[in-house]
N, C-alpha and C. Protein backbone atom coordinates (compact mmCIF):
# COMPACT_ATOMS: atom_id res chain seq x y z
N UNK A 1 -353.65 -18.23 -92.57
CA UNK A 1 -352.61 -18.92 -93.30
C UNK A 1 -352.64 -18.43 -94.74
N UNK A 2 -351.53 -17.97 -95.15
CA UNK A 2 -351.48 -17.48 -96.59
C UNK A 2 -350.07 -18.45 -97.50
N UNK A 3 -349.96 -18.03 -98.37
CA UNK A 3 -349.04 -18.80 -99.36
C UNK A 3 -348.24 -18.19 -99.50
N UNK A 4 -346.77 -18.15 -99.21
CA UNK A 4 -345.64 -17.53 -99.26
C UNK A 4 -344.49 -18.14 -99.35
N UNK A 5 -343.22 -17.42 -100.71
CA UNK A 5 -342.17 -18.17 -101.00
C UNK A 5 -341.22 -19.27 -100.11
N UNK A 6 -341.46 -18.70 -98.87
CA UNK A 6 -340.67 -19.34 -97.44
C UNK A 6 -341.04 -20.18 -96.92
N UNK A 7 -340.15 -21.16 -97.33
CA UNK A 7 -340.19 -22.44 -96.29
C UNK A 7 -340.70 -21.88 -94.87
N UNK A 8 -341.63 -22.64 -94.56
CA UNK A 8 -342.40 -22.66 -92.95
C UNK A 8 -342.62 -21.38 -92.46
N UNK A 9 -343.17 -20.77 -93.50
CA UNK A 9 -343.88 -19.33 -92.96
C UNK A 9 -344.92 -19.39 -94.06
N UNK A 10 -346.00 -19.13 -93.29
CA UNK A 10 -347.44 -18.84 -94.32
C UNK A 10 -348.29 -17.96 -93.27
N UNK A 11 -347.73 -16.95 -92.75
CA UNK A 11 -348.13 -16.01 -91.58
C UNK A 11 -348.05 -14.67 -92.44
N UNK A 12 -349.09 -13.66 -92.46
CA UNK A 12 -349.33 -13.01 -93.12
C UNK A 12 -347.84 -11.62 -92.58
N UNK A 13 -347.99 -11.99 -91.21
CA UNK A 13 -346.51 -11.02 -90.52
C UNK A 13 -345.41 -11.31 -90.86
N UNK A 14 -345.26 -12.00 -92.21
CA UNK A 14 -344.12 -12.61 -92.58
C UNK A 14 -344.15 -11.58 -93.92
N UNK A 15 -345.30 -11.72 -94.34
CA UNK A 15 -345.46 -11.13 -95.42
C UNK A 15 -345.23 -9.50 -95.09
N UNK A 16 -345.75 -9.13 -94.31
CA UNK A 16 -345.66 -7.13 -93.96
C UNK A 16 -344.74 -7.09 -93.64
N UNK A 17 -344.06 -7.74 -92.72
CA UNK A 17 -342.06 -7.44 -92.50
C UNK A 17 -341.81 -7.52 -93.93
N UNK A 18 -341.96 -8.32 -94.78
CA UNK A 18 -340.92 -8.46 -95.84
C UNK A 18 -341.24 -7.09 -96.82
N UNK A 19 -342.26 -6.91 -97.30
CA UNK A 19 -343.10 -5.93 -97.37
C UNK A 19 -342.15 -4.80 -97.43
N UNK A 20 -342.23 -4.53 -95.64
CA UNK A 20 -341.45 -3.56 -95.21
C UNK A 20 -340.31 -3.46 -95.58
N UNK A 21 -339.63 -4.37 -95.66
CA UNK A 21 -338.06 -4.22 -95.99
C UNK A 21 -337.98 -4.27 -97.32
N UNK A 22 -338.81 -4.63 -98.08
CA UNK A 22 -338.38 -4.25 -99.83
C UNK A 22 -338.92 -2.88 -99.96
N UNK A 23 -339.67 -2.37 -99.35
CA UNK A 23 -339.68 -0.95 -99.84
C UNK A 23 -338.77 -0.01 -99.17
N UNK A 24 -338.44 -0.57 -98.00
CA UNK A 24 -337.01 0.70 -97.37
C UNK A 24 -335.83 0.51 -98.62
N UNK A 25 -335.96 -0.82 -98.84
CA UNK A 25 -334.84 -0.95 -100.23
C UNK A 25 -335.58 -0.07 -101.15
N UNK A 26 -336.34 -0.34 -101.51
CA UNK A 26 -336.91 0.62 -103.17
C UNK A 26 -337.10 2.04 -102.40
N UNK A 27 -337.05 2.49 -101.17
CA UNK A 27 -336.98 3.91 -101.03
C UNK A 27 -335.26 4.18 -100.78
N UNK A 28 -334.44 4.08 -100.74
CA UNK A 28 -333.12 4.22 -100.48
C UNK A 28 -333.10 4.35 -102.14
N UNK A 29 -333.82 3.28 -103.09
CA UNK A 29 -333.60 3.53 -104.83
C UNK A 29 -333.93 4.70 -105.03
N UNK A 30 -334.98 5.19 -104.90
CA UNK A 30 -335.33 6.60 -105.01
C UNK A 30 -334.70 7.72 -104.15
N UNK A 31 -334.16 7.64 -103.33
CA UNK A 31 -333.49 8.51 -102.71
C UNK A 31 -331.61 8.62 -103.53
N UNK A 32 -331.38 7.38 -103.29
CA UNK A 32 -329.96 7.38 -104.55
C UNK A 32 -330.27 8.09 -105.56
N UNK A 33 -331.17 7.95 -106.56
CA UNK A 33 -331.37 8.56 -107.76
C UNK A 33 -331.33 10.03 -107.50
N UNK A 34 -332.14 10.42 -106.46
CA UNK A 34 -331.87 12.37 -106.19
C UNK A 34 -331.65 12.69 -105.64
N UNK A 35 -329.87 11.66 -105.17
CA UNK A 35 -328.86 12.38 -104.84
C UNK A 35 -329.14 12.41 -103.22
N UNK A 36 -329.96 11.72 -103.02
CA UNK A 36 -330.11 11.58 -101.28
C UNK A 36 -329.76 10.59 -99.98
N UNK A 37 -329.49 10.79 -99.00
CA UNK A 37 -329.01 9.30 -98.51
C UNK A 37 -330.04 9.14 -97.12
N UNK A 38 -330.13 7.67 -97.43
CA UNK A 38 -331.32 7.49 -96.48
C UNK A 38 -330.47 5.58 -95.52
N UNK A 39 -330.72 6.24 -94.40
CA UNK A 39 -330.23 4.83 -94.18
C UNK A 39 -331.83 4.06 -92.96
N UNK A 40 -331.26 3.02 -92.11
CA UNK A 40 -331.80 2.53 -91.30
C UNK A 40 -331.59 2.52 -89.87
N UNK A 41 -332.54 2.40 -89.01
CA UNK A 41 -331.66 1.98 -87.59
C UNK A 41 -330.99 0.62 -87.62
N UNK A 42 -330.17 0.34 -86.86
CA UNK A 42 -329.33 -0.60 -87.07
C UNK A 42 -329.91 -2.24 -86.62
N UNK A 43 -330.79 -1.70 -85.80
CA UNK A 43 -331.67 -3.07 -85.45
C UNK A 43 -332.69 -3.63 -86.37
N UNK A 44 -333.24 -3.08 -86.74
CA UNK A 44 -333.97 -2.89 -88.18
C UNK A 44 -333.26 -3.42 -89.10
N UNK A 45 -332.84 -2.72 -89.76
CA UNK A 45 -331.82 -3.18 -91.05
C UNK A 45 -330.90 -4.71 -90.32
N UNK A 46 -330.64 -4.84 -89.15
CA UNK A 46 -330.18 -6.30 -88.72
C UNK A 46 -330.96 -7.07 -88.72
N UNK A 47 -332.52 -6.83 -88.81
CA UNK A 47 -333.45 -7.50 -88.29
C UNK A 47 -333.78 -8.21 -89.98
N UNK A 48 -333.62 -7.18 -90.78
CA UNK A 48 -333.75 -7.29 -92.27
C UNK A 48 -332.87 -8.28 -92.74
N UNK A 49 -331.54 -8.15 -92.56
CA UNK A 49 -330.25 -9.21 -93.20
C UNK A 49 -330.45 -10.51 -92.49
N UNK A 50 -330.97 -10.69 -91.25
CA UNK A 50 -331.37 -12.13 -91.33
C UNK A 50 -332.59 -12.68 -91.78
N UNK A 51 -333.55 -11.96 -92.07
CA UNK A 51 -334.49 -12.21 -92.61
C UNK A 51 -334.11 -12.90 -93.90
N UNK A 52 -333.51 -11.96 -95.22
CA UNK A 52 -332.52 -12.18 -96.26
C UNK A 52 -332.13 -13.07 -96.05
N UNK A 53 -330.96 -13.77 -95.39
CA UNK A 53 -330.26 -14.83 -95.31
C UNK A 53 -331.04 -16.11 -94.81
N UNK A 54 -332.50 -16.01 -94.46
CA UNK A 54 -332.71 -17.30 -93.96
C UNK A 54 -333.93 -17.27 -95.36
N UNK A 55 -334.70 -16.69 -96.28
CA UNK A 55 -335.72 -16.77 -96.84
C UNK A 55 -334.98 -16.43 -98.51
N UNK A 56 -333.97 -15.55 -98.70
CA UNK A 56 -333.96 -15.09 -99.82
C UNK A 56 -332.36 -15.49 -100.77
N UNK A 57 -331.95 -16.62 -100.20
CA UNK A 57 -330.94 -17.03 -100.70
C UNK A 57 -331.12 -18.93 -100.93
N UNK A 58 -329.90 -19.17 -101.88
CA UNK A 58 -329.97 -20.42 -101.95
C UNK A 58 -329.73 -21.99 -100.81
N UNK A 59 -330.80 -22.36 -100.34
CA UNK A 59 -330.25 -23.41 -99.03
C UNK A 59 -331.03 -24.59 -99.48
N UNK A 60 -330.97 -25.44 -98.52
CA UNK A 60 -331.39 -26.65 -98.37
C UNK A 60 -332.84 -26.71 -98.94
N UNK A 61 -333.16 -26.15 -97.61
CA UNK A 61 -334.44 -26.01 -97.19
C UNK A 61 -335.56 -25.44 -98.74
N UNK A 62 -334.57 -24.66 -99.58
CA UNK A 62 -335.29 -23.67 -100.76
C UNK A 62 -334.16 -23.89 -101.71
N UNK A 63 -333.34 -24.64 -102.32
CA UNK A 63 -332.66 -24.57 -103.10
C UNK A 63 -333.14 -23.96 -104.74
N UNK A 64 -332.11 -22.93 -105.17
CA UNK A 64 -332.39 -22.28 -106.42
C UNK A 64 -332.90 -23.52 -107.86
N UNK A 65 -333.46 -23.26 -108.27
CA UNK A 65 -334.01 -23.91 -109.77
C UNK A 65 -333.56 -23.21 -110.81
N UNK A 66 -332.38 -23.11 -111.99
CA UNK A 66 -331.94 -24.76 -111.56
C UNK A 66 -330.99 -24.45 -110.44
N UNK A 67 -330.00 -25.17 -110.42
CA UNK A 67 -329.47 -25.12 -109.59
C UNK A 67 -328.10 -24.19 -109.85
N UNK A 68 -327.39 -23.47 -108.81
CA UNK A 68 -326.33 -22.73 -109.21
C UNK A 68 -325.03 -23.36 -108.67
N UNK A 69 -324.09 -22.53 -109.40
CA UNK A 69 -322.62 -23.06 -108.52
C UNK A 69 -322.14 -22.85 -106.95
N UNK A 70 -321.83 -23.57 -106.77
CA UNK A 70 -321.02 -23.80 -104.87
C UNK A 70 -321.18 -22.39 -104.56
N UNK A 71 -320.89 -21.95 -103.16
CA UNK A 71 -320.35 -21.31 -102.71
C UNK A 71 -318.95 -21.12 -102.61
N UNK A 72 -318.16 -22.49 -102.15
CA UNK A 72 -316.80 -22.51 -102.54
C UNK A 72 -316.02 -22.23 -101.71
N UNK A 73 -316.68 -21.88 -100.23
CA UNK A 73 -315.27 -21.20 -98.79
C UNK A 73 -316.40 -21.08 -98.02
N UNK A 74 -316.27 -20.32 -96.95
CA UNK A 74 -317.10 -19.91 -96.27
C UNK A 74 -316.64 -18.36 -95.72
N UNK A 75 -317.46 -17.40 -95.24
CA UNK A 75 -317.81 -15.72 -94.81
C UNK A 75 -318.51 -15.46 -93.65
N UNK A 76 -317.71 -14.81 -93.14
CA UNK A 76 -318.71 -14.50 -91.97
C UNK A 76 -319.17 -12.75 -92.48
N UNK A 77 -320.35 -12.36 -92.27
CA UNK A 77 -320.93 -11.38 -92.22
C UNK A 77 -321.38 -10.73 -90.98
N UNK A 78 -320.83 -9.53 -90.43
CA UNK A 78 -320.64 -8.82 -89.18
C UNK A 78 -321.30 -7.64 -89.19
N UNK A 79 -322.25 -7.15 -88.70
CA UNK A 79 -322.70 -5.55 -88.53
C UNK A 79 -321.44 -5.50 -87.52
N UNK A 80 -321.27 -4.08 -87.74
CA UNK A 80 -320.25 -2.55 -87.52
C UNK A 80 -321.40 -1.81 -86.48
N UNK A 81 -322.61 -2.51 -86.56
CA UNK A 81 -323.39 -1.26 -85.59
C UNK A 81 -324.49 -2.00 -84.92
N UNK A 82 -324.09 -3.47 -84.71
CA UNK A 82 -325.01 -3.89 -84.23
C UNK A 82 -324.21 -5.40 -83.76
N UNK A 83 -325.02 -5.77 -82.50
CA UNK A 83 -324.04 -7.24 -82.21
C UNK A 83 -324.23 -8.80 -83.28
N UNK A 84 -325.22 -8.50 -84.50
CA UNK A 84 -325.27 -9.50 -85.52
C UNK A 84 -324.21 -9.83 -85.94
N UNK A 85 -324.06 -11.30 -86.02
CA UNK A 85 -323.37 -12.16 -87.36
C UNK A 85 -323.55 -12.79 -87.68
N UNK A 86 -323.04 -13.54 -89.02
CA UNK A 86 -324.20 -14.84 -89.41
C UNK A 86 -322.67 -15.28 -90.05
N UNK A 87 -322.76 -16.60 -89.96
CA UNK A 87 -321.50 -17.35 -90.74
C UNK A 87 -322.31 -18.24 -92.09
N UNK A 88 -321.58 -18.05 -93.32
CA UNK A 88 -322.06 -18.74 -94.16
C UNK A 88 -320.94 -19.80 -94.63
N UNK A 89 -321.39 -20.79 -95.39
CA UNK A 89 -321.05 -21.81 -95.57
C UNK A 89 -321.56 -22.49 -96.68
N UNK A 90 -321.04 -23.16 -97.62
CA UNK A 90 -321.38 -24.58 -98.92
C UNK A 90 -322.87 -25.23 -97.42
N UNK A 91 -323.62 -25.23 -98.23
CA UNK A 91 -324.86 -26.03 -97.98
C UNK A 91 -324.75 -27.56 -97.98
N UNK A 92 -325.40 -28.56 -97.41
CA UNK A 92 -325.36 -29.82 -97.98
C UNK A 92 -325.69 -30.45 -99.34
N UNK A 93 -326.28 -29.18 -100.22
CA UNK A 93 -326.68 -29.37 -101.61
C UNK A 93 -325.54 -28.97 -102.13
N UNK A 94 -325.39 -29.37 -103.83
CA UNK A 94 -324.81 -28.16 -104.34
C UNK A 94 -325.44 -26.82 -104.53
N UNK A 95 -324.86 -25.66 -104.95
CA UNK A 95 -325.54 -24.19 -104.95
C UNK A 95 -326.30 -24.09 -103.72
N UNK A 96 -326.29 -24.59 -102.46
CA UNK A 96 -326.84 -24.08 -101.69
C UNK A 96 -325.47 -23.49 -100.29
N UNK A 97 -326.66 -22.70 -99.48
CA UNK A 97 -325.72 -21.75 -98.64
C UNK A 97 -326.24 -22.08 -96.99
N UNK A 98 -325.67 -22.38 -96.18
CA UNK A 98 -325.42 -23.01 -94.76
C UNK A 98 -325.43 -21.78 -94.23
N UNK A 99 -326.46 -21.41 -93.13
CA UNK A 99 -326.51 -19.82 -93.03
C UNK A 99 -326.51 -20.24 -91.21
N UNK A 100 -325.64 -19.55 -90.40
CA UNK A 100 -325.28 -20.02 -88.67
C UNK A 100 -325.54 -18.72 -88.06
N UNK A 101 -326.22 -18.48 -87.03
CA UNK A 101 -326.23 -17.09 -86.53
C UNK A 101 -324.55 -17.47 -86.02
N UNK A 102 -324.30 -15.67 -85.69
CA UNK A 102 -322.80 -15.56 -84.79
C UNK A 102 -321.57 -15.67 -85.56
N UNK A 103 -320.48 -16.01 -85.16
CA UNK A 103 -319.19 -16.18 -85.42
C UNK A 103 -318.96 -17.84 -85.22
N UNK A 104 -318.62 -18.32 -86.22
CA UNK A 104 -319.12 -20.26 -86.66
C UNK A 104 -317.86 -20.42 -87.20
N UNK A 105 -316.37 -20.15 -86.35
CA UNK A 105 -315.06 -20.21 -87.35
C UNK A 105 -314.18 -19.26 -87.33
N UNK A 106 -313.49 -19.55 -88.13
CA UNK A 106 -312.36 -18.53 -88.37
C UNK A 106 -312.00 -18.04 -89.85
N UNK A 107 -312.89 -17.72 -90.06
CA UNK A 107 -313.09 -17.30 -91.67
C UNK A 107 -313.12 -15.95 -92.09
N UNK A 108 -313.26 -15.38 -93.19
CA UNK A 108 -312.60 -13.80 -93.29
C UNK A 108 -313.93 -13.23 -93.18
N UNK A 109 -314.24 -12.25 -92.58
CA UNK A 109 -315.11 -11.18 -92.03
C UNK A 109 -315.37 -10.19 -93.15
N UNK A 110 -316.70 -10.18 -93.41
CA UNK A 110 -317.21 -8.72 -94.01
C UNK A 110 -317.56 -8.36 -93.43
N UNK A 111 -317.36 -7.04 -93.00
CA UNK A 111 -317.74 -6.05 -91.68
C UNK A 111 -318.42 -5.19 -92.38
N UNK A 112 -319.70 -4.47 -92.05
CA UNK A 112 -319.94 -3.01 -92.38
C UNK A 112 -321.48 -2.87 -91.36
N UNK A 113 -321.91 -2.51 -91.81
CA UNK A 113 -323.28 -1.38 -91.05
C UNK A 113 -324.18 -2.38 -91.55
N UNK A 114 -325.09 -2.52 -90.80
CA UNK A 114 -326.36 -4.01 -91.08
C UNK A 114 -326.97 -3.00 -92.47
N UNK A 115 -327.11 -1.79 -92.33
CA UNK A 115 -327.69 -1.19 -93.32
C UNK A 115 -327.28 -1.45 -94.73
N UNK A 116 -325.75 -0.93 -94.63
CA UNK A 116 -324.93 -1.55 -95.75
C UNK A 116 -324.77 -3.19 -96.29
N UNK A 117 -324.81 -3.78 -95.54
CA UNK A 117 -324.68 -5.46 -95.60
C UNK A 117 -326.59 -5.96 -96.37
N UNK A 118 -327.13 -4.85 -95.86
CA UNK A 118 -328.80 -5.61 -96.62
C UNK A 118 -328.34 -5.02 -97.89
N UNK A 119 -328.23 -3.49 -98.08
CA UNK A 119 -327.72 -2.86 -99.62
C UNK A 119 -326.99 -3.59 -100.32
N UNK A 120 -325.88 -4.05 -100.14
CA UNK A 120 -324.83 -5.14 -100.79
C UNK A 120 -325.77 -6.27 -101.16
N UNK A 121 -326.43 -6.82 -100.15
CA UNK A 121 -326.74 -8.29 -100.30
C UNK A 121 -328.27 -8.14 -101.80
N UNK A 122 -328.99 -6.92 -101.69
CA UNK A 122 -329.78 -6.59 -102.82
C UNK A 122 -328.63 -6.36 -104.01
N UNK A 123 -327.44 -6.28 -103.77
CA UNK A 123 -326.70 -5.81 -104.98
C UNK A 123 -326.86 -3.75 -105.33
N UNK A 124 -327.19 -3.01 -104.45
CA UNK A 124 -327.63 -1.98 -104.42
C UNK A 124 -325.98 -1.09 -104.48
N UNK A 125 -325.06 -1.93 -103.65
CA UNK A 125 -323.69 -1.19 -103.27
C UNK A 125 -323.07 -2.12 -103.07
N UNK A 126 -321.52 -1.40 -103.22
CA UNK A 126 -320.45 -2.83 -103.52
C UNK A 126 -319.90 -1.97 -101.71
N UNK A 127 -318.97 -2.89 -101.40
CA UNK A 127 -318.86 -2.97 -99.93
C UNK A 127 -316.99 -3.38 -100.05
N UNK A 128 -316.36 -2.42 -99.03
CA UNK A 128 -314.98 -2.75 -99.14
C UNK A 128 -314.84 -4.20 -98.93
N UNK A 129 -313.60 -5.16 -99.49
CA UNK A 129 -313.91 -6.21 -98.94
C UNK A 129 -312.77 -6.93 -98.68
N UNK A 130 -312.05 -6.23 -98.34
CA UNK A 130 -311.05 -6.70 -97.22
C UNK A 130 -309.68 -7.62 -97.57
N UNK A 131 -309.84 -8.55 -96.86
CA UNK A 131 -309.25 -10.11 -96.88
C UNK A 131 -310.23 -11.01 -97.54
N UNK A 132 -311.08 -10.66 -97.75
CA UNK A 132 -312.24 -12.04 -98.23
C UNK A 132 -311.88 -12.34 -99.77
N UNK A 133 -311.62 -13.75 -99.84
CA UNK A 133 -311.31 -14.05 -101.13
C UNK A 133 -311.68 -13.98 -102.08
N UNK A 134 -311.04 -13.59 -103.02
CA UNK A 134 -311.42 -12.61 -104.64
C UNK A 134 -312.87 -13.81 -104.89
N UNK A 135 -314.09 -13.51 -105.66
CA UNK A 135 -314.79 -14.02 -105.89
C UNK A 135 -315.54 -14.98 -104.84
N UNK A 136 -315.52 -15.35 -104.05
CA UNK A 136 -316.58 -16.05 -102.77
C UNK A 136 -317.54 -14.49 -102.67
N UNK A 137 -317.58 -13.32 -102.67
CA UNK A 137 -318.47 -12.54 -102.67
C UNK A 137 -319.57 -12.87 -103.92
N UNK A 138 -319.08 -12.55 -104.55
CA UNK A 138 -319.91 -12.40 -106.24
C UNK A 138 -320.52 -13.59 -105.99
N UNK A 139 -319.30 -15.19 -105.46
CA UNK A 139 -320.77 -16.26 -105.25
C UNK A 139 -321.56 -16.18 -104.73
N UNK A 140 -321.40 -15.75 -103.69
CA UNK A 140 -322.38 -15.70 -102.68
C UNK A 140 -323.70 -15.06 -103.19
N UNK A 141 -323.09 -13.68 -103.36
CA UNK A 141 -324.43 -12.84 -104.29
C UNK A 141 -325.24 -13.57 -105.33
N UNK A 142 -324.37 -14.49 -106.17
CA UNK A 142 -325.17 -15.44 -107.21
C UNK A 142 -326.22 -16.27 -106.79
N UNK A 143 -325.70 -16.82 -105.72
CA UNK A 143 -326.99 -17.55 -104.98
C UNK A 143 -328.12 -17.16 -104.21
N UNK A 144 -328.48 -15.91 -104.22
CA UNK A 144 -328.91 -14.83 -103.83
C UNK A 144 -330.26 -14.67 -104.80
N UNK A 145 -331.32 -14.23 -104.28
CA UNK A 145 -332.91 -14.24 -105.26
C UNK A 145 -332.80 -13.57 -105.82
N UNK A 146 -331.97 -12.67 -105.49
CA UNK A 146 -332.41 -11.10 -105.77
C UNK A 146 -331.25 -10.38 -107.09
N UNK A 147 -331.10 -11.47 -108.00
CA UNK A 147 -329.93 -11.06 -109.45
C UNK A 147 -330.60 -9.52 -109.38
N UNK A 148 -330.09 -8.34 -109.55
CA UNK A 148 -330.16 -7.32 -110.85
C UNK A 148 -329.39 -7.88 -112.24
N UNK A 149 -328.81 -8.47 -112.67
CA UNK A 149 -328.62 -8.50 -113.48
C UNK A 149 -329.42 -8.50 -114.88
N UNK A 150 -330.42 -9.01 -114.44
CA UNK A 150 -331.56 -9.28 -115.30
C UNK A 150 -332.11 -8.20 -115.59
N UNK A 151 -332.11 -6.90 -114.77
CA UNK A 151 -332.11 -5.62 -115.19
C UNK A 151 -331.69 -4.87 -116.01
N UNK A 152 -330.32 -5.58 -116.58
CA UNK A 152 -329.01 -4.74 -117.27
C UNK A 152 -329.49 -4.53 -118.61
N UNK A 153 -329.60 -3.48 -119.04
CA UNK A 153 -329.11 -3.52 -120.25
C UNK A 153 -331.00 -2.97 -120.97
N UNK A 154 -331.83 -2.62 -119.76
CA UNK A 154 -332.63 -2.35 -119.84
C UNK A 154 -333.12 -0.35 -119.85
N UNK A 155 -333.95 -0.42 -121.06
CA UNK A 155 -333.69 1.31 -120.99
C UNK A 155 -335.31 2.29 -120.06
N UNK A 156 -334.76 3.11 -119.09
CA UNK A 156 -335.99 3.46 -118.15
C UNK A 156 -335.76 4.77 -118.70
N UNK A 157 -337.30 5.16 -118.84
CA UNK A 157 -337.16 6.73 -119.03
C UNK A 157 -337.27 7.56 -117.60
N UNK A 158 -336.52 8.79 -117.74
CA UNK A 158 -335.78 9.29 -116.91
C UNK A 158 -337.19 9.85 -116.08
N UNK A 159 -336.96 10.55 -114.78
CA UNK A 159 -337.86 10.74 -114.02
C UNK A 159 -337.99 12.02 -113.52
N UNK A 160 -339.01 12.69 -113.81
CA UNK A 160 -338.31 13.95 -113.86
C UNK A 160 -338.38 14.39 -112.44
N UNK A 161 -337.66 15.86 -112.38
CA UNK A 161 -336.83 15.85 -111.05
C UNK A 161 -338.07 16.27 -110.37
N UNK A 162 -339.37 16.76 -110.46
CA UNK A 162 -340.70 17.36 -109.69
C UNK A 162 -341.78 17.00 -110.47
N UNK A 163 -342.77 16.68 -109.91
CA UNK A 163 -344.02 16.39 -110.81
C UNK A 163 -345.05 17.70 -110.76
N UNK A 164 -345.07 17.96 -111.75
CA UNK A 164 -346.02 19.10 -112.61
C UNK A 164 -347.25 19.04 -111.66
N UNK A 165 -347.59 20.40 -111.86
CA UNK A 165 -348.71 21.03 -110.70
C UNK A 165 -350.25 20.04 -111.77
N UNK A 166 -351.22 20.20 -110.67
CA UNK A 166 -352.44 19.62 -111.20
C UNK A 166 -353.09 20.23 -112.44
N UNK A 167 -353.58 20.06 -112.78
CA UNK A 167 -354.58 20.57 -114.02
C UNK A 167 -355.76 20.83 -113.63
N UNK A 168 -356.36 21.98 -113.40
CA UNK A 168 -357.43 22.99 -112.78
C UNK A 168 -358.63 22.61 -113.35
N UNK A 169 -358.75 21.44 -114.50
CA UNK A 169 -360.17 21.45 -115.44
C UNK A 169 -361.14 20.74 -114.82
């Protein structure tokens, strides 16, 4: 038993999946930067976005501190390459998010590649978006752990494109 952000998981295999999936994210970062594209299998990266949606967003169960604004409608989120969907929804809190496996409605669909849908949901890539109503995205993302924003405006020195041979001494 270990100590971990997630409601009703203190299983260390909670911890190495997650593990796993923040560094396929921070390796897709490094691969963007030089110009490379790296994706996932689709079960995987599906296996990832519900992970995300049940541990790394605002709900009941984990509501954000303080607290954020509504969701405000509800979204269904669809892999393009895999039979996942998850319907979201206003939580019974405020700022929290009602997360349903499947199709839960008749609500406007973000469709793309489970790969793409974890990228978006880190804020990594913006995602066509259809019919879905102007701003219910951006909320959604707000209620989301994972701001970059807090990044912005921050200066990284550049990386260079090969790392220099060893030093023979």
């Amino acid at each position: 038993v270990v100590w971990t952000w997630a409601p009703g998981r203190s299983d260390v295999g909670f911890i190495t999946g997650h593990q796993a999936q923040e560094a396929a994210v921070h390796h897709w970062d490094a691969c963007e930067a030089d110009g490379e594209q790296l994706t996932a299998a689709p079960e995987l990266a599906a296996d990832a976005v519900d992970e995300f949606l049940a541990f790394s967003i605002s709900s009941d169960a984990d509501p954000a501190d303080p607290p954020r604004p509504p969701l405000g409608g509800s979204l269904i989120l669809a892999c393009s390459d895999a039979p996942q969907a998850w319907t979201l929804s206003n939580g019974l809190h405020p700022g929290t998010v009602a997360v349903q496996a499947g199709v839960n409605g008749k609500f406007q669909v973000l469709r793309a590649t489970a790969w793409e849908l974890l990228l978006w949901l880190y804020r990594r890539v913006e995602l066509d978006l259809g019919e879905v109503p102007t701003g219910l995205p951006d909320r959604l993302r707000a209620l989301c752990f994972t701001d970059r924003s807090a990044l912005s405006g921050l200066a990284f020195a550049s990386c260079p494109s090969s790392m220099p041979p060893p030093d023979d001494h």
